[in-house]
PDB file of N, CA and C in Angstrom:
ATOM      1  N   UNK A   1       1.460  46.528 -56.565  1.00  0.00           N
ATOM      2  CA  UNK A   1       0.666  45.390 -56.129  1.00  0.00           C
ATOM      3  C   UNK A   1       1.573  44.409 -55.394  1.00  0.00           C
ATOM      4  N   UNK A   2       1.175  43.756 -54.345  1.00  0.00           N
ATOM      5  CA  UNK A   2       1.835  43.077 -53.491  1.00  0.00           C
ATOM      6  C   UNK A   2       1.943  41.515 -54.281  1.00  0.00           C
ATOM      7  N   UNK A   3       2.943  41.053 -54.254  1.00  0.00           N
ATOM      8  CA  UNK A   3       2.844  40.133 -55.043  1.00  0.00           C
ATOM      9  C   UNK A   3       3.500  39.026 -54.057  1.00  0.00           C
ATOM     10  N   UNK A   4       2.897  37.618 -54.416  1.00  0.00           N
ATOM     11  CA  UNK A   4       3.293  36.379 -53.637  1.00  0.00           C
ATOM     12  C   UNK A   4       3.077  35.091 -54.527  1.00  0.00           C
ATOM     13  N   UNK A   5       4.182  34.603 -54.106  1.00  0.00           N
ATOM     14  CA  UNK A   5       4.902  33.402 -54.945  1.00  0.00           C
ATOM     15  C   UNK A   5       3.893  31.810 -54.168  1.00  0.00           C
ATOM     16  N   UNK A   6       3.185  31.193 -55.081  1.00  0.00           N
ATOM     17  CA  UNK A   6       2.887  30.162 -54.633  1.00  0.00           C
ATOM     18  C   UNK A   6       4.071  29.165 -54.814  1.00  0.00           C
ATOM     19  N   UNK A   7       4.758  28.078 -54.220  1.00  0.00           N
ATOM     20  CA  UNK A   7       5.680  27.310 -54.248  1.00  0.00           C
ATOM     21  C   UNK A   7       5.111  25.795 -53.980  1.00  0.00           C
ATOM     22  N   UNK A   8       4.125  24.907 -54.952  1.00  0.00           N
ATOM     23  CA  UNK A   8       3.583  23.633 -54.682  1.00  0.00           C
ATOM     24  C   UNK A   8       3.604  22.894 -55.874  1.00  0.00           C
ATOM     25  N   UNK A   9       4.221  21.434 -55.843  1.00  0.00           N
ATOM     26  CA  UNK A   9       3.733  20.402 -56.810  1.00  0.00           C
ATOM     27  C   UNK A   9       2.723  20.160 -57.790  1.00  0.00           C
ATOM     28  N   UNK A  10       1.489  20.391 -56.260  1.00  0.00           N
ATOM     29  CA  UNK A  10       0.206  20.154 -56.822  1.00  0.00           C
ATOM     30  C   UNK A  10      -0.571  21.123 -57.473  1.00  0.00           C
ATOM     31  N   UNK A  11      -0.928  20.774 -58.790  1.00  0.00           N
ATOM     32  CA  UNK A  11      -1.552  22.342 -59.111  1.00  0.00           C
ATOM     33  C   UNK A  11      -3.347  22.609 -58.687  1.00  0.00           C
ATOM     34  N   UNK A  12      -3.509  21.523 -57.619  1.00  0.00           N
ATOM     35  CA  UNK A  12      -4.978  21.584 -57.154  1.00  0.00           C
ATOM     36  C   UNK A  12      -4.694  22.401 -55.698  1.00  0.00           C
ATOM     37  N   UNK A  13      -3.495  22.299 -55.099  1.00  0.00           N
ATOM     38  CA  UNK A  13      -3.006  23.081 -54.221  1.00  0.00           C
ATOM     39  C   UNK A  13      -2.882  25.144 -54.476  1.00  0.00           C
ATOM     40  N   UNK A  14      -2.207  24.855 -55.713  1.00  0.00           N
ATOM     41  CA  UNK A  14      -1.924  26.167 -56.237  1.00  0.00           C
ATOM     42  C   UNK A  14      -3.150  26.640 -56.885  1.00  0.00           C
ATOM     43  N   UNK A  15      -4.373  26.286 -57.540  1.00  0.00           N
ATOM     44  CA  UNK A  15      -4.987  26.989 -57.796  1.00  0.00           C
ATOM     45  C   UNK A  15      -6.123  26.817 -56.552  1.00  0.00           C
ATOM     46  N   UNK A  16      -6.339  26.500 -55.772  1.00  0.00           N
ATOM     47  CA  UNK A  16      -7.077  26.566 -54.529  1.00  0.00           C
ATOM     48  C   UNK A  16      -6.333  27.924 -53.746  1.00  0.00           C
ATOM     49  N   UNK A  17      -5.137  27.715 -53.804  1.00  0.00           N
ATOM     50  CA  UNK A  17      -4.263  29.413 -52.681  1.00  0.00           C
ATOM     51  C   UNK A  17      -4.815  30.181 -54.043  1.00  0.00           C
ATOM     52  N   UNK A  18      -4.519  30.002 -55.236  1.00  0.00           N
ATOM     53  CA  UNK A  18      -4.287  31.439 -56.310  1.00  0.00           C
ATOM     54  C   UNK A  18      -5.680  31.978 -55.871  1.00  0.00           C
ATOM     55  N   UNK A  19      -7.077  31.306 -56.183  1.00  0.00           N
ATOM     56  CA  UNK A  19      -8.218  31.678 -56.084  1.00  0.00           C
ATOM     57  C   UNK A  19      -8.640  32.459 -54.886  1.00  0.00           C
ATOM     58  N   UNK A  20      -7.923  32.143 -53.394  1.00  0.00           N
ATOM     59  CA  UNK A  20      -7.996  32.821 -52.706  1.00  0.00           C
ATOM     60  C   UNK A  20      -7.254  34.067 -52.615  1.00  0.00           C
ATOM     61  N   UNK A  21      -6.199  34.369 -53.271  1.00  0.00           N
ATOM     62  CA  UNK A  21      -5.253  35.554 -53.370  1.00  0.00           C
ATOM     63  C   UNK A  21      -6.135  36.390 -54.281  1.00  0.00           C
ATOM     64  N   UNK A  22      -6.419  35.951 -55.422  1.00  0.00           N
ATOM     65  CA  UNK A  22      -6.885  36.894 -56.156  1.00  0.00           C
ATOM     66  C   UNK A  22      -8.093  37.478 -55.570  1.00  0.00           C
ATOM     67  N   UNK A  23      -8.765  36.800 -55.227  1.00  0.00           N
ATOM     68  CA  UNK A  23     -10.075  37.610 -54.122  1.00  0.00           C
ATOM     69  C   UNK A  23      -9.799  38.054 -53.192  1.00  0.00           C
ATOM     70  N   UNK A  24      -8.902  38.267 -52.794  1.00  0.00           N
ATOM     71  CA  UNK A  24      -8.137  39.299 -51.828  1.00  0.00           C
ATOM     72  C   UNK A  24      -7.488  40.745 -52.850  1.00  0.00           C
ATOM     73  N   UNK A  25      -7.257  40.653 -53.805  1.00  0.00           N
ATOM     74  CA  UNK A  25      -6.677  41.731 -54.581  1.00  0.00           C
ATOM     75  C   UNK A  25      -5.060  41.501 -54.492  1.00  0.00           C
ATOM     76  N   UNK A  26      -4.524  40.472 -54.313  1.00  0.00           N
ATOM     77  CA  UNK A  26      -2.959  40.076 -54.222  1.00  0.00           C
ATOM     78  C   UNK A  26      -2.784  39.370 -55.630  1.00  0.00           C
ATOM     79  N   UNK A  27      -1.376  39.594 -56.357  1.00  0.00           N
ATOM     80  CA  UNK A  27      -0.764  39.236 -57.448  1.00  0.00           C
ATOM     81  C   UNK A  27      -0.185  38.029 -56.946  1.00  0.00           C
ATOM     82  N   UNK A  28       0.305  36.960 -57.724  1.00  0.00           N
ATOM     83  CA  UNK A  28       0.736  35.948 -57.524  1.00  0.00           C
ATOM     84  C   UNK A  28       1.506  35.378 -58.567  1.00  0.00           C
ATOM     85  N   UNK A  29       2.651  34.420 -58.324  1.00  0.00           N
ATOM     86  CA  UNK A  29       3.107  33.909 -58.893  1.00  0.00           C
ATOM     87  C   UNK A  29       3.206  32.373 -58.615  1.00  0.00           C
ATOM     88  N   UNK A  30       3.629  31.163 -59.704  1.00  0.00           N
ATOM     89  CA  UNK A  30       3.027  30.051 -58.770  1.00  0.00           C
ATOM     90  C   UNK A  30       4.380  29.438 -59.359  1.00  0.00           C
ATOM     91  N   UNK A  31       5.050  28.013 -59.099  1.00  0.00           N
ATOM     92  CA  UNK A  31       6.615  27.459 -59.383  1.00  0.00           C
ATOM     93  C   UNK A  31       5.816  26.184 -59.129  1.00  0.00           C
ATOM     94  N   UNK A  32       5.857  25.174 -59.571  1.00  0.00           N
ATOM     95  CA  UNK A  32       5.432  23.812 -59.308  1.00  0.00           C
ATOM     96  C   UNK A  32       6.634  22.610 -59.162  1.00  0.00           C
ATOM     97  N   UNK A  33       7.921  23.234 -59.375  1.00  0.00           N
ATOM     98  CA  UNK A  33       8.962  22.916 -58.754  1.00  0.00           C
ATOM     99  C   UNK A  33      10.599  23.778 -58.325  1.00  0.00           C
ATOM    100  N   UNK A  34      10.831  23.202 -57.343  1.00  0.00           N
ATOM    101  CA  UNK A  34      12.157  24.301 -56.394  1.00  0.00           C
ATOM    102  C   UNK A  34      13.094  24.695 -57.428  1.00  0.00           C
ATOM    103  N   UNK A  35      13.461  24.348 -58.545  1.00  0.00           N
ATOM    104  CA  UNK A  35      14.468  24.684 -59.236  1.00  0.00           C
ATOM    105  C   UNK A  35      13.698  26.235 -59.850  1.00  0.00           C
ATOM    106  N   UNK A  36      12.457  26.283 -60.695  1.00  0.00           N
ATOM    107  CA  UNK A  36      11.636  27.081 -61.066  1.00  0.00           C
ATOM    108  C   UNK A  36      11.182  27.880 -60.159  1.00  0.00           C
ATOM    109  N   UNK A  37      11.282  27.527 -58.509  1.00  0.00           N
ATOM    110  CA  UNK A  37      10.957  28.782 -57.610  1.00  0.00           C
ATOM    111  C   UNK A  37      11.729  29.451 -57.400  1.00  0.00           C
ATOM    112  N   UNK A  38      13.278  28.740 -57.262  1.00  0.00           N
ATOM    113  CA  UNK A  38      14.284  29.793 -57.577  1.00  0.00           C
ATOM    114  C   UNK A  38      14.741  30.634 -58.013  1.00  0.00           C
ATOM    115  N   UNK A  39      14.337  30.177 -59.059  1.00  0.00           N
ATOM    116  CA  UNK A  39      14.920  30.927 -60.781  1.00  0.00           C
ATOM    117  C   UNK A  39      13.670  32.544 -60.629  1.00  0.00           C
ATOM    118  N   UNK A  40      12.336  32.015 -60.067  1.00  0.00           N
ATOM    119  CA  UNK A  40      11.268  33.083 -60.151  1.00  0.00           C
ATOM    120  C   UNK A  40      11.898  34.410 -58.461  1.00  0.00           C
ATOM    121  N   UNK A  41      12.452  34.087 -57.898  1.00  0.00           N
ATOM    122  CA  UNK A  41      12.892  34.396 -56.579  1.00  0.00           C
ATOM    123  C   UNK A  41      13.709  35.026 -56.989  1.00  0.00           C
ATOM    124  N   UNK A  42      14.996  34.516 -57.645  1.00  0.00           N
ATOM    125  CA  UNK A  42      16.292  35.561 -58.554  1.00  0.00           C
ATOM    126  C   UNK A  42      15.799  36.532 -59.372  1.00  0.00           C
ATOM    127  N   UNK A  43      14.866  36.314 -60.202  1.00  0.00           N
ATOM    128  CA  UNK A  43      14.768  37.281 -60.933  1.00  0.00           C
ATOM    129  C   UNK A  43      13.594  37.817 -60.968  1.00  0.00           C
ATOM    130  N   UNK A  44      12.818  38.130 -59.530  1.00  0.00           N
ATOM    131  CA  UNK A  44      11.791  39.168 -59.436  1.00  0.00           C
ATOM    132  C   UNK A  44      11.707  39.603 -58.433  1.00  0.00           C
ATOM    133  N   UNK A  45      11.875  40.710 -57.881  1.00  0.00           N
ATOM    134  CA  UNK A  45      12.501  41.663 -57.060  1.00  0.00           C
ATOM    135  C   UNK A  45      11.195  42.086 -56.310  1.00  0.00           C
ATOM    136  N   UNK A  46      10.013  41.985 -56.650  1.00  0.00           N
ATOM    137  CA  UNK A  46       8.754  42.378 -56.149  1.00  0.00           C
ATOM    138  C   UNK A  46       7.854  41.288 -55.505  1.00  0.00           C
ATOM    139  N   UNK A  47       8.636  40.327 -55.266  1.00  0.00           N
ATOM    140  CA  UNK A  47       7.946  38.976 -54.691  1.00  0.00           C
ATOM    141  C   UNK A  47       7.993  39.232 -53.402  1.00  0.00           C
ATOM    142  N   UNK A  48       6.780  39.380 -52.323  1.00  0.00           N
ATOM    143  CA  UNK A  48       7.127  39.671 -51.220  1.00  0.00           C
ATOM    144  C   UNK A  48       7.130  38.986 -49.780  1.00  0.00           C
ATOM    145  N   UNK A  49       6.030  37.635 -50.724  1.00  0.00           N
ATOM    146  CA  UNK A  49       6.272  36.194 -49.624  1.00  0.00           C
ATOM    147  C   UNK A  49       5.997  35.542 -49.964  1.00  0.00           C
ATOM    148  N   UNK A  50       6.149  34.351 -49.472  1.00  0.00           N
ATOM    149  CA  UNK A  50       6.106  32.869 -50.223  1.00  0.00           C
ATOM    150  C   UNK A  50       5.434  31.683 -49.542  1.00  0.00           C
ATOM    151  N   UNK A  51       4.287  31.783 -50.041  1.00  0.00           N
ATOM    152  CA  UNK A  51       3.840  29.864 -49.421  1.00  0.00           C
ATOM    153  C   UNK A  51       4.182  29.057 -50.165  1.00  0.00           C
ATOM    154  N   UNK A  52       4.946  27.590 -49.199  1.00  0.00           N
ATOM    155  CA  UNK A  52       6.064  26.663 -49.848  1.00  0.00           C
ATOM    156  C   UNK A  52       4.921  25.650 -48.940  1.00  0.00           C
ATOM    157  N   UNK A  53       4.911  24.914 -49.728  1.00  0.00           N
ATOM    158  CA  UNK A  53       4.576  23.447 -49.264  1.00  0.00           C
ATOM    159  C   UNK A  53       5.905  22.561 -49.051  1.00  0.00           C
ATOM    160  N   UNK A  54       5.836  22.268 -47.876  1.00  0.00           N
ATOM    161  CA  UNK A  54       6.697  21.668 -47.661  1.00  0.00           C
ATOM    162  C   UNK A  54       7.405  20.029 -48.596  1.00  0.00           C
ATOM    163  N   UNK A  55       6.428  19.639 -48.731  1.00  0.00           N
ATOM    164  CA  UNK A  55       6.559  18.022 -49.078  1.00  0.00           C
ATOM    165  C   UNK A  55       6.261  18.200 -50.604  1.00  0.00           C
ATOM    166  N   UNK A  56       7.515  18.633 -51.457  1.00  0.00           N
ATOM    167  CA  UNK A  56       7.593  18.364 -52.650  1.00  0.00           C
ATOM    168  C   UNK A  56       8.776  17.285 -52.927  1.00  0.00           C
ATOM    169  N   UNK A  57       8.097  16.441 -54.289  1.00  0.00           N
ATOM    170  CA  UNK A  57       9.275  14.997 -54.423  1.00  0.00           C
ATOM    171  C   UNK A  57      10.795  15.339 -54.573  1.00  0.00           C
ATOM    172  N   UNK A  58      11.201  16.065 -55.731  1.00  0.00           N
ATOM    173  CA  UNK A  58      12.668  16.746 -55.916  1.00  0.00           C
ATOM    174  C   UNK A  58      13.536  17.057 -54.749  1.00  0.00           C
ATOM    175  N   UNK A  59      13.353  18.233 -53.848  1.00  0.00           N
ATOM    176  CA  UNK A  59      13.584  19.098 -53.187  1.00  0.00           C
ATOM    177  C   UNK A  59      12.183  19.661 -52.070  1.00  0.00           C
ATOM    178  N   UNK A  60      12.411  18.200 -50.709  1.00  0.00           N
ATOM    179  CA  UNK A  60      11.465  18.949 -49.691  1.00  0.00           C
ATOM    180  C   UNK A  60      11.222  20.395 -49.225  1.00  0.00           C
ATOM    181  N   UNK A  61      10.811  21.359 -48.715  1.00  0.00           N
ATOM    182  CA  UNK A  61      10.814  22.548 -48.229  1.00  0.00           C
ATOM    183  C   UNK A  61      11.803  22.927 -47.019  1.00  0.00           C
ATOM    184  N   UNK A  62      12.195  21.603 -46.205  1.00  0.00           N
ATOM    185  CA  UNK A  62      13.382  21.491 -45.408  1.00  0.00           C
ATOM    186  C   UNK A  62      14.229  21.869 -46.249  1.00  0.00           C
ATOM    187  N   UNK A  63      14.640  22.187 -47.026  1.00  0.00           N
ATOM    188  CA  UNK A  63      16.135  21.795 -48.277  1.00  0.00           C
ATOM    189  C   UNK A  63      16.124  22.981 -49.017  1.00  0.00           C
ATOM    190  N   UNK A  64      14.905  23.601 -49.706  1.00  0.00           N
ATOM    191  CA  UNK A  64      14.436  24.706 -50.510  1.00  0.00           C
ATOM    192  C   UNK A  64      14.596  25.636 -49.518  1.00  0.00           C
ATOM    193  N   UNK A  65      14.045  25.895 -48.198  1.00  0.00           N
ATOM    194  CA  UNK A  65      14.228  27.207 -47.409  1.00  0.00           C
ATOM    195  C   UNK A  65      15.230  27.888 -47.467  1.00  0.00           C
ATOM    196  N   UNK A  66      16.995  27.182 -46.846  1.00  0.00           N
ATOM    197  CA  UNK A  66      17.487  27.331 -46.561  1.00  0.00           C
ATOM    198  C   UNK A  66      18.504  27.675 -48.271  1.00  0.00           C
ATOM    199  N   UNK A  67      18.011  26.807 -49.084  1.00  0.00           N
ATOM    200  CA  UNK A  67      18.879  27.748 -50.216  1.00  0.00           C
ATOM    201  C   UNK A  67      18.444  28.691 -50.729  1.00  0.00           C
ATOM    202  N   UNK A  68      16.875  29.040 -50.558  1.00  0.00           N
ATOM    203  CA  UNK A  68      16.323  30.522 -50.958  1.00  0.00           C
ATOM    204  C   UNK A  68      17.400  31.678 -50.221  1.00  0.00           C
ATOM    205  N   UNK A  69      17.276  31.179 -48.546  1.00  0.00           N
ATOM    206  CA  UNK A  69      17.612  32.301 -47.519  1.00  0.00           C
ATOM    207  C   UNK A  69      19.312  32.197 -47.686  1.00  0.00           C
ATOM    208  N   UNK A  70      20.107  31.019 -48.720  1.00  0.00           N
ATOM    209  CA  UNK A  70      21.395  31.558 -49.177  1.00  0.00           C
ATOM    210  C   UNK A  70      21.540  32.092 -50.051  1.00  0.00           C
ATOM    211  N   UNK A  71      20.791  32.090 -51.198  1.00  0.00           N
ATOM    212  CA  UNK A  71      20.873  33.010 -52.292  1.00  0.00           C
ATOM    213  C   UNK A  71      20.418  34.107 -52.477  1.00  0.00           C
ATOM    214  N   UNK A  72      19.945  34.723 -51.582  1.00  0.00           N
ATOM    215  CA  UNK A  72      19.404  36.351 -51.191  1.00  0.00           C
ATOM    216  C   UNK A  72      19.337  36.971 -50.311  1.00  0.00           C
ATOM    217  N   UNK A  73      19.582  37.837 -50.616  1.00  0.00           N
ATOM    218  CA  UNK A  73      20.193  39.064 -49.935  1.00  0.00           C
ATOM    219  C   UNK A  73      19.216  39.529 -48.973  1.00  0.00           C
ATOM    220  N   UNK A  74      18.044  40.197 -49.653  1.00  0.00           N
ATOM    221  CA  UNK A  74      16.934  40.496 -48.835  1.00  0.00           C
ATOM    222  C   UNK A  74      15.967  39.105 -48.243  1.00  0.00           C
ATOM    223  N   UNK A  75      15.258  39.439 -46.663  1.00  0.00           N
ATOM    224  CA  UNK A  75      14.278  38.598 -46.092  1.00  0.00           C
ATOM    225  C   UNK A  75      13.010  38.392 -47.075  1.00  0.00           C
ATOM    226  N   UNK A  76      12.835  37.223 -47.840  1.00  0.00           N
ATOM    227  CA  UNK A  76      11.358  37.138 -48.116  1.00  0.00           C
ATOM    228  C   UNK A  76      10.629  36.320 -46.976  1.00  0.00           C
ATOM    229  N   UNK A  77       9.553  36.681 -45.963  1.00  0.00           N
ATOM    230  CA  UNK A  77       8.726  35.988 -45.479  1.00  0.00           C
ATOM    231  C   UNK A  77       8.484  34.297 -46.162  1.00  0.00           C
ATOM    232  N   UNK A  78       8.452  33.459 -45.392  1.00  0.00           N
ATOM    233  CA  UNK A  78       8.342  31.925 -45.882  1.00  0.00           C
ATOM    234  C   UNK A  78       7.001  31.272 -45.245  1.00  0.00           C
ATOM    235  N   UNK A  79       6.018  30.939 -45.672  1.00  0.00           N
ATOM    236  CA  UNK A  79       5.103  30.643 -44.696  1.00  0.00           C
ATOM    237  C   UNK A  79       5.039  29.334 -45.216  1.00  0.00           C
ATOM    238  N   UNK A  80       5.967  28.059 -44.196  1.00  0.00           N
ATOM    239  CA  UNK A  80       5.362  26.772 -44.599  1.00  0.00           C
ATOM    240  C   UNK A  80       3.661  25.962 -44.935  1.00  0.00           C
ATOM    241  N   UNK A  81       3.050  25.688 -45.720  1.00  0.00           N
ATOM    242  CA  UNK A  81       2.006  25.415 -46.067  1.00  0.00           C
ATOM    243  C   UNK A  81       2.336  23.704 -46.113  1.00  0.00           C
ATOM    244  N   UNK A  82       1.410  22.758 -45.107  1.00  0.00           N
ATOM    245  CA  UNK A  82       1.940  21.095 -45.234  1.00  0.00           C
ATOM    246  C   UNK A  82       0.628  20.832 -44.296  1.00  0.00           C
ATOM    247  N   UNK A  83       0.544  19.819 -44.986  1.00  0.00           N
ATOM    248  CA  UNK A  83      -0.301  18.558 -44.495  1.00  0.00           C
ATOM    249  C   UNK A  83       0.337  17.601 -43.188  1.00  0.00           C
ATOM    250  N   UNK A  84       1.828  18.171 -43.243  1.00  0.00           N
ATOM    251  CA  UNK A  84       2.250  17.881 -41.516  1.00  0.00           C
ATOM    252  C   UNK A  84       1.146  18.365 -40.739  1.00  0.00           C
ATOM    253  N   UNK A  85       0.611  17.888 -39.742  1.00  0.00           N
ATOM    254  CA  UNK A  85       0.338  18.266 -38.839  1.00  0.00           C
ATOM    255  C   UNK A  85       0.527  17.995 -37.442  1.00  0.00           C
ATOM    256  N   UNK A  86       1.950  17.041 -37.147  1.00  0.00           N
ATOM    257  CA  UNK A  86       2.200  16.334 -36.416  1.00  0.00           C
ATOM    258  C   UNK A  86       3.324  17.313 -34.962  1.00  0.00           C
ATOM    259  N   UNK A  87       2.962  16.853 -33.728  1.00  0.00           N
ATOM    260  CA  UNK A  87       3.347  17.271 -32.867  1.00  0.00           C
ATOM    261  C   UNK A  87       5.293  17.499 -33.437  1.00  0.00           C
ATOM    262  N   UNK A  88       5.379  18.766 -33.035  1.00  0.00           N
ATOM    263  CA  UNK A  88       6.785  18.982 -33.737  1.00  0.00           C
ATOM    264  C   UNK A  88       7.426  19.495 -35.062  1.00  0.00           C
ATOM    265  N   UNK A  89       6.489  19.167 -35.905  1.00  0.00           N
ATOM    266  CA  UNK A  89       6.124  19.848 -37.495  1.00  0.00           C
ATOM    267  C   UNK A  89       6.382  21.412 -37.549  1.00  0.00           C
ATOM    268  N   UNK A  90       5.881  21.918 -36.538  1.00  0.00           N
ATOM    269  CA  UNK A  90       6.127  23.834 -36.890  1.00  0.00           C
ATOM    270  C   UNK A  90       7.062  23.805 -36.339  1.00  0.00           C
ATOM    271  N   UNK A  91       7.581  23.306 -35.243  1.00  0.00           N
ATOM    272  CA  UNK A  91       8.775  23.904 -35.097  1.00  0.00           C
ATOM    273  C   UNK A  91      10.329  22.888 -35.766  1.00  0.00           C
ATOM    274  N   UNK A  92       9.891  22.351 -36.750  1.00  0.00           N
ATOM    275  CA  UNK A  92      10.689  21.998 -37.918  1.00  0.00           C
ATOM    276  C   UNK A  92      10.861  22.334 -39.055  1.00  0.00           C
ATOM    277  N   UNK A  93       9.285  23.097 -39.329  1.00  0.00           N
ATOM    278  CA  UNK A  93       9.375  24.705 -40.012  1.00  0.00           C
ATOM    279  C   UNK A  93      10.348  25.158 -40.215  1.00  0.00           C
ATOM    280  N   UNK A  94       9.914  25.909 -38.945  1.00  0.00           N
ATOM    281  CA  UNK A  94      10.304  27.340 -38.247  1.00  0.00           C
ATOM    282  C   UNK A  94      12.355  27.161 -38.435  1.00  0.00           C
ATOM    283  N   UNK A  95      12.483  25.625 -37.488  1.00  0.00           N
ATOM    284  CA  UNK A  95      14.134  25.729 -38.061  1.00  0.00           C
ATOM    285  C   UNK A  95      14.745  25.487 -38.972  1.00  0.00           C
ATOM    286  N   UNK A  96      13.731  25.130 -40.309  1.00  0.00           N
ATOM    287  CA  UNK A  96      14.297  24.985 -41.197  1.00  0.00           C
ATOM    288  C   UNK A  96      14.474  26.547 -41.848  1.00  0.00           C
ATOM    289  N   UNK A  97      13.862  27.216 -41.009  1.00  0.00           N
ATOM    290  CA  UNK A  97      13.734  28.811 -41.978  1.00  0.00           C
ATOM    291  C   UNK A  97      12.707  29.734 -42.334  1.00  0.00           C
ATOM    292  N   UNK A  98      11.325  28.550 -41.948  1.00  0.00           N
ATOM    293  CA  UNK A  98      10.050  29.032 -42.510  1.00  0.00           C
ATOM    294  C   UNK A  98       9.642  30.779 -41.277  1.00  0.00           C
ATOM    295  N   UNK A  99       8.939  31.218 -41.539  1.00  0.00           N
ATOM    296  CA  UNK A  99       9.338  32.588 -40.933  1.00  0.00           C
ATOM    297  C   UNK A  99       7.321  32.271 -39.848  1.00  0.00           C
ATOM    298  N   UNK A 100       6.377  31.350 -40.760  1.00  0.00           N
ATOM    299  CA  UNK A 100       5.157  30.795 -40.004  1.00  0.00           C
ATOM    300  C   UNK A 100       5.387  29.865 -40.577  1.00  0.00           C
ATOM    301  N   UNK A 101       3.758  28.926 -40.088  1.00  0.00           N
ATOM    302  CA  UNK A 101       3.505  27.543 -40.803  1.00  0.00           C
ATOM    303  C   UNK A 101       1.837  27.677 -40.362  1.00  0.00           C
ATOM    304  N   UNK A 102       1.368  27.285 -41.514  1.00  0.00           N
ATOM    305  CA  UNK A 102      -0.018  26.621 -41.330  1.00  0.00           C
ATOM    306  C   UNK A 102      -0.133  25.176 -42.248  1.00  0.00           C
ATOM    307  N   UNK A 103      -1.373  24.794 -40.865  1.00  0.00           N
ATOM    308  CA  UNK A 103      -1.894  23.438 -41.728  1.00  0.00           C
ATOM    309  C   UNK A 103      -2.778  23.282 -42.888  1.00  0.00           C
ATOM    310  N   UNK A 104      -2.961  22.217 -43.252  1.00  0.00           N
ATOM    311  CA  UNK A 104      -3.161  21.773 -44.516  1.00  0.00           C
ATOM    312  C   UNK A 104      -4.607  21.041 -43.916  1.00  0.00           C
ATOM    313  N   UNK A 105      -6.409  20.774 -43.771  1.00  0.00           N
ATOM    314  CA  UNK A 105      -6.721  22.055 -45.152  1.00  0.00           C
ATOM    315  C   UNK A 105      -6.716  23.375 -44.420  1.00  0.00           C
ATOM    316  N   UNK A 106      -6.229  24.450 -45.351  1.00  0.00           N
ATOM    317  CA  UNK A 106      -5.878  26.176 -45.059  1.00  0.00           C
ATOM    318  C   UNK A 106      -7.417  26.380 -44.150  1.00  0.00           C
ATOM    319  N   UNK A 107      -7.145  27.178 -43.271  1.00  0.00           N
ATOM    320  CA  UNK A 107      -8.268  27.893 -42.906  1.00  0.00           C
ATOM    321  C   UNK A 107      -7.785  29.704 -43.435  1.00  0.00           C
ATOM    322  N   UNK A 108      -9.067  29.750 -44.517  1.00  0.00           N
ATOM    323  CA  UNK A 108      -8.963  31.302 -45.231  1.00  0.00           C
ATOM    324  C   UNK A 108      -8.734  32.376 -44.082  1.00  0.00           C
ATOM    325  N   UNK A 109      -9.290  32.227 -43.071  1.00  0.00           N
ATOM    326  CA  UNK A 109      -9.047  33.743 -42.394  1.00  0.00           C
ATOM    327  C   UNK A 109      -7.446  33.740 -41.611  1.00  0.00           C
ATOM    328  N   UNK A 110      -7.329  32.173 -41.319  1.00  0.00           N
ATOM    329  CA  UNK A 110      -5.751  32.257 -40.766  1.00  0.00           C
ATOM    330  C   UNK A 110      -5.166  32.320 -41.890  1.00  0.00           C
ATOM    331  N   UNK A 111      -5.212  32.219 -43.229  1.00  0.00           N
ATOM    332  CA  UNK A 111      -3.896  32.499 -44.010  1.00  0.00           C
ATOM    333  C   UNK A 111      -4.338  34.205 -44.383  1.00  0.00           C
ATOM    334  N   UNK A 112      -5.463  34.660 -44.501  1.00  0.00           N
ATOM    335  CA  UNK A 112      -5.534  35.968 -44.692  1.00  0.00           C
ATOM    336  C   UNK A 112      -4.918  36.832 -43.924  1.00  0.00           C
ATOM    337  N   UNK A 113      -4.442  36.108 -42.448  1.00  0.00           N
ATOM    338  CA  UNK A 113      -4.045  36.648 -41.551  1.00  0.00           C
ATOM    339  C   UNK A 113      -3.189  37.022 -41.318  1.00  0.00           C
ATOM    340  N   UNK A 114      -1.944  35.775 -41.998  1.00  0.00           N
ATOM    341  CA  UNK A 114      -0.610  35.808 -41.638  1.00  0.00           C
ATOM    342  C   UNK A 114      -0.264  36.579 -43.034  1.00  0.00           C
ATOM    343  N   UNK A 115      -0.936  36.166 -44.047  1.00  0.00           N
ATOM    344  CA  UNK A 115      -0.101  37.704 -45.030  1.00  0.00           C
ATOM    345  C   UNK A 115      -0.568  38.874 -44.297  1.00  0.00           C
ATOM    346  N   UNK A 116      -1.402  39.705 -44.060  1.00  0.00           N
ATOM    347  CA  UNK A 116      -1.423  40.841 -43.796  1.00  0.00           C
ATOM    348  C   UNK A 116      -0.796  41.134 -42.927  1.00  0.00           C
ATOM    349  N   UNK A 117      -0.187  39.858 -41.644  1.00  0.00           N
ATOM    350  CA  UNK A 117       1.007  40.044 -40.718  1.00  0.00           C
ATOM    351  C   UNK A 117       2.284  40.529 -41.671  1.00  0.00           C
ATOM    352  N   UNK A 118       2.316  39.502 -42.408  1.00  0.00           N
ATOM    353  CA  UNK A 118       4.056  39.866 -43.238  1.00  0.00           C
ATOM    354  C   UNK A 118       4.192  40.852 -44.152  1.00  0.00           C
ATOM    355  N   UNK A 119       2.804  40.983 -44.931  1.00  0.00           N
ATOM    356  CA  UNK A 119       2.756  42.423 -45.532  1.00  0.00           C
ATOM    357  C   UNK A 119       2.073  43.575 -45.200  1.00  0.00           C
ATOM    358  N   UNK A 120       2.819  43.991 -44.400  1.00  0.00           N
ATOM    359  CA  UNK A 120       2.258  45.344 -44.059  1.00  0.00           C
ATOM    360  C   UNK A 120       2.853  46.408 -44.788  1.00  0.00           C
TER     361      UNK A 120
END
């Protein structure tokens, strides 16, 4: 089973994506903060992408990308998930590491979209 890591604060965020994953037939895992997405990233080998909201209080998603993509070895897909929607925002993503980005509120068929892009 394809499995994907929710990475958000909010747990009205995370169970709004979970509800849509699971009606897709996708496994999920959810971290409600970067230290705990880490720790779930190290030690599960079957995680195969990750929506990160960018704008968490601790550790923004600017900051979290780039120590996921130092502490592992293999590419996990990153799909920034933010309520940015401001001219310049994706491609601050994108250099922070994020691999897509969608806006915040999700449109279901574009996020259905971009996983079945990254998991093929």
């Amino acid at each position: 089973m394809k499995k994907i890591l929710i990475i958000d604060d909010d747990n009205r965020n995370v169970f709004a994506l979970s509800a849509v994953l699971r009606s897709r037939g996708y496994s999920y895992l959810a971290a409600t903060t970067p230290q705990e997405a880490l720790q779930l990233i190290a030690n599960d080998a079957e995680i195969e992408l990750i929506l990160m909201d960018m704008m968490m209080p601790e550790m923004d998603g600017y900051t979290l990308i780039p120590a996921i993509r130092k502490d592992n070895t293999r590419h996990i897909p990153v799909i920034a998930v933010t309520a940015q929607a401001m001219a310049g925002d994706r491609d601050r993503c994108i250099a922070a590491g994020a691999d897509d980005y969608l806006s915040k509120p999700i449109d279901i068929d574009k996020l259905t979209g971009v996983i079945r892009h990254y998991m093929k």
